[in-house]
C-alpha atoms as a PDB file:
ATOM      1  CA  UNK A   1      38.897  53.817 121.162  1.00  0.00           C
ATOM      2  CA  UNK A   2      36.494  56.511 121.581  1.00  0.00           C
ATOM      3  CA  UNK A   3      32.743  55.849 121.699  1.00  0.00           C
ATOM      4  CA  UNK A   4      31.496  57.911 118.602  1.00  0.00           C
ATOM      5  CA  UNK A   5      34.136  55.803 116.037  1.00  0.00           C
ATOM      6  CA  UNK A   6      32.710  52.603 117.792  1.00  0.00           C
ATOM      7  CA  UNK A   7      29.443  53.403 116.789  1.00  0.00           C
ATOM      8  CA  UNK A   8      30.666  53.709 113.199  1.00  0.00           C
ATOM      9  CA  UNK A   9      31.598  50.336 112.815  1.00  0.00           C
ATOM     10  CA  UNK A  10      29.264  47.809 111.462  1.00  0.00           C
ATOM     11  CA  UNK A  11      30.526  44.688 113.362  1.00  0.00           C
ATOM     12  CA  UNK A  12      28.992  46.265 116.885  1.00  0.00           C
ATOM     13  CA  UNK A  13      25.711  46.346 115.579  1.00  0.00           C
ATOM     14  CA  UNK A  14      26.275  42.255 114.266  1.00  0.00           C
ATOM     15  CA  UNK A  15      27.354  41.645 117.869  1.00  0.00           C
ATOM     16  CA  UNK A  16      24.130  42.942 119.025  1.00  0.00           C
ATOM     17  CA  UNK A  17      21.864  41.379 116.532  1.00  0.00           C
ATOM     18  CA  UNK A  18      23.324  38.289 117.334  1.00  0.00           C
ATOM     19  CA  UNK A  19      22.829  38.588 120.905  1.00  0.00           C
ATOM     20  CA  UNK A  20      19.342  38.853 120.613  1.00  0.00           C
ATOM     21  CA  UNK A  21      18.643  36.439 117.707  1.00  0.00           C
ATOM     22  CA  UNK A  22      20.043  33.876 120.021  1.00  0.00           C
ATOM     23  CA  UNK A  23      18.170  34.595 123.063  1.00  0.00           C
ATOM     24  CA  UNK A  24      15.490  34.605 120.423  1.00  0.00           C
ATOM     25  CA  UNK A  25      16.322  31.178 119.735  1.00  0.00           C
ATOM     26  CA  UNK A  26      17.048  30.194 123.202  1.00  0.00           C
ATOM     27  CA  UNK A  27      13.960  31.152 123.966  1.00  0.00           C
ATOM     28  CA  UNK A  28      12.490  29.177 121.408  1.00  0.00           C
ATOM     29  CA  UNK A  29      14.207  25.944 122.675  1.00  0.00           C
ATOM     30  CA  UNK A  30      14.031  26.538 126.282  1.00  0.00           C
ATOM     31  CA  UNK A  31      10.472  28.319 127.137  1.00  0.00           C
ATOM     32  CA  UNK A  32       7.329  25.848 127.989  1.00  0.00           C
ATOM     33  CA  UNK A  33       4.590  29.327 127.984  1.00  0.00           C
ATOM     34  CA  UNK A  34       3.109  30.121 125.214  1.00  0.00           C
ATOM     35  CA  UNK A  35       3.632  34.122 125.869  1.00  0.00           C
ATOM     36  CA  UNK A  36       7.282  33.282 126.621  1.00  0.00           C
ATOM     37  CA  UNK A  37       7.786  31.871 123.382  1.00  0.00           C
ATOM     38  CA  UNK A  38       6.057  34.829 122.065  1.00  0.00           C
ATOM     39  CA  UNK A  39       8.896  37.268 123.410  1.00  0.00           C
ATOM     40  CA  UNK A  40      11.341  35.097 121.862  1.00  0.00           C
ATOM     41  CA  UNK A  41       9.663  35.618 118.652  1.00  0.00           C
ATOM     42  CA  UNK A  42      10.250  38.857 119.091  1.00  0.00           C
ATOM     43  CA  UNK A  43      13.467  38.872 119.727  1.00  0.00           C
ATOM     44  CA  UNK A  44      14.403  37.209 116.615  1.00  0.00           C
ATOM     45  CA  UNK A  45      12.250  39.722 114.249  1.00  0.00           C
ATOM     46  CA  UNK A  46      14.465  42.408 116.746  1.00  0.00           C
ATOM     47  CA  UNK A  47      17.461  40.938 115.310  1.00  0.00           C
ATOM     48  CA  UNK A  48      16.666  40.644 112.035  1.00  0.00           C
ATOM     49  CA  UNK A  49      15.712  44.620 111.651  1.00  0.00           C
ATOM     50  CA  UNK A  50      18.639  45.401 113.762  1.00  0.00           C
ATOM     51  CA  UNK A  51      20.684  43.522 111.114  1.00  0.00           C
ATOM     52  CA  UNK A  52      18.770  44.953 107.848  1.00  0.00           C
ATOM     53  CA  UNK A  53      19.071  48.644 109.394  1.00  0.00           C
ATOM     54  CA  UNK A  54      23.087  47.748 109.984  1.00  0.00           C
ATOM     55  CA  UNK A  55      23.608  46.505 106.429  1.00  0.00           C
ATOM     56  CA  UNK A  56      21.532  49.784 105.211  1.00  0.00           C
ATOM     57  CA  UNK A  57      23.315  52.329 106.564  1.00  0.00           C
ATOM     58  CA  UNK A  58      26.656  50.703 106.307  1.00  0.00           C
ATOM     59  CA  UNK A  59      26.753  48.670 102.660  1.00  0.00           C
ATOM     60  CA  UNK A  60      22.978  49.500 101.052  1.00  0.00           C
ATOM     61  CA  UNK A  61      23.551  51.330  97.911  1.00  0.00           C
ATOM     62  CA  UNK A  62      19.698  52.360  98.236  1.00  0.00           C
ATOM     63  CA  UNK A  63      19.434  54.241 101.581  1.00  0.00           C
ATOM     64  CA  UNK A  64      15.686  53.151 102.229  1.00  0.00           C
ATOM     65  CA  UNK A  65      16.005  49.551 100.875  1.00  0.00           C
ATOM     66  CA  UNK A  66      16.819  48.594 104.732  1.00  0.00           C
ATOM     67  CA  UNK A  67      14.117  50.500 106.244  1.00  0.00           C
ATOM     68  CA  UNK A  68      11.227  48.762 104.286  1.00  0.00           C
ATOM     69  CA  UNK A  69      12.290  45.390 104.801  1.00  0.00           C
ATOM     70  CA  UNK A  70      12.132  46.539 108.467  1.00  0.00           C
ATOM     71  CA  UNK A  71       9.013  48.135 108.719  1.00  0.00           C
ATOM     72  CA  UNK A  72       7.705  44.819 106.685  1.00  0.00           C
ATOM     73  CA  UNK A  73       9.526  42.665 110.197  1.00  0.00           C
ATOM     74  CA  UNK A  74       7.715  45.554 111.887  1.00  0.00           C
ATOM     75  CA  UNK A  75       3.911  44.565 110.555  1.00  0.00           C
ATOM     76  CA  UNK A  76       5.125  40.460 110.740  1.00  0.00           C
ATOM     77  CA  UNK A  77       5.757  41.261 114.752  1.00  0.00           C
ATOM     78  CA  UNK A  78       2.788  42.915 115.038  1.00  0.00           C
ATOM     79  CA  UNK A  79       0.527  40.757 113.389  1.00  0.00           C
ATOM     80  CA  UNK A  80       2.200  37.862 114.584  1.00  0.00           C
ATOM     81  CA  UNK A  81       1.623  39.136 118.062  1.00  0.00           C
ATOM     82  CA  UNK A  82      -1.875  39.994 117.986  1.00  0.00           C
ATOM     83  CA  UNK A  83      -2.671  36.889 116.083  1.00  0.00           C
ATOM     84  CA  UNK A  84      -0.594  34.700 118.658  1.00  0.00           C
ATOM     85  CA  UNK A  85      -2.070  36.649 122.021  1.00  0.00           C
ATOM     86  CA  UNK A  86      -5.519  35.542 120.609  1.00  0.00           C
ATOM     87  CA  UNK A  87      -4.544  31.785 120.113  1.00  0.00           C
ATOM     88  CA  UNK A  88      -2.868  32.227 123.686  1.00  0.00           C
ATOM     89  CA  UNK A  89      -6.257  33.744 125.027  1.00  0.00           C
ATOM     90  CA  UNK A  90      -8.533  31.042 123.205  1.00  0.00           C
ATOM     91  CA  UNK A  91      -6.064  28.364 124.289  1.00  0.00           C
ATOM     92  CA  UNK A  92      -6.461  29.755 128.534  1.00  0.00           C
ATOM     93  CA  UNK A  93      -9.967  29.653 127.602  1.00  0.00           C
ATOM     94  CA  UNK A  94     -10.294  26.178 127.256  1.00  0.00           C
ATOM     95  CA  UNK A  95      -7.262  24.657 128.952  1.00  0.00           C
ATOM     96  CA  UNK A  96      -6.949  27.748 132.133  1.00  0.00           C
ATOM     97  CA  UNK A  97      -3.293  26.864 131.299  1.00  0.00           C
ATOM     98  CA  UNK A  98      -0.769  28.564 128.725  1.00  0.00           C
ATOM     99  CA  UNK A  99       1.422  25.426 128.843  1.00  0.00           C
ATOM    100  CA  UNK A 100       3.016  24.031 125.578  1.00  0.00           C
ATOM    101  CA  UNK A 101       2.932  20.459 127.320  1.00  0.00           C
ATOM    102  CA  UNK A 102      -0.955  20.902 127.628  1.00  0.00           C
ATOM    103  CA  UNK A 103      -1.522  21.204 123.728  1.00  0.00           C
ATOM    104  CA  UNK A 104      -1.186  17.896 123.939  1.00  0.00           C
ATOM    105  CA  UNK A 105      -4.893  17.461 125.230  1.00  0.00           C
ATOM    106  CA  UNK A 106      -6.623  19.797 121.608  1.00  0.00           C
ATOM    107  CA  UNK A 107      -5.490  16.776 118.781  1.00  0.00           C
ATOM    108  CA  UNK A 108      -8.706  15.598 117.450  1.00  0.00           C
END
C-alpha cells in the first residue's frame, strides 16, 4: 500500500490516538510524581484532539467544528498545566518532595 493512500484513511489516525490515550492512562495508573502524572495528562488531551481533528477532516460536515473543540483541549492543557506546575511548585515548597505518597502528610 503506498504511504500517501495510508494517510487517507481514518483508522491510522484512531490507532494513534489510542496509543497515546493509553499511555495517557498508563501513566495515570502507574506514575507516583506529580510532573509525571502531568505528562500523562497530556497525553490524553493529545489524544483527544488527535481524535476530534481525525473525525473533522474525515466525517465533520462543518470543516472547523473539529478544530475548535481542539483549540478548546488546547487552552484545558494549557491551563491545566500552568495551574498544576504551580500546585507541583507550592507542594516542593513545603514537602521538598513531588511524591503522590507524600500528600498524605497536607489532610487537615
Amino acid at each position: 500500500m503506498p504511504l500517501l493512500t495510508l494517510y487517507d484513511q481514518l483508522t491510522v489516525y484512531l490507532v494513534i490516538a489510542a496509543l497515546l490515550f493509553g499511555m495517557g492512562v498508563y501513566g495515570l495508573i502507574t506514575r507516583r510524581t506529580l510532573i509525571g502524572m502531568l505528562i500523562a495528562a497530556e497525553l490524553l488531551l493529545a489524544g483527544a484532539s488527535i481524535n476530534f481533528m481525525a473525525f473533522n477532516r474525515f466525517t465533520a460536515p462543518d470543516p472547523a467544528l473539529g478544530q475548535i473543540f481542539t483549540l478548546f483541549i488546547m487552552a484545558i492543557a494549557a491551563a491545566e498545566a500552568a495551574i498544576g506546575l504551580s500546585i507541583v511548585v507550592a507542594f516542593y515548597r513545603h514537602l521538598k518532595s513531588i511524591e503522590t505518597a507524600d500528600a498524605a502528610h497536607l489532610k487537615g
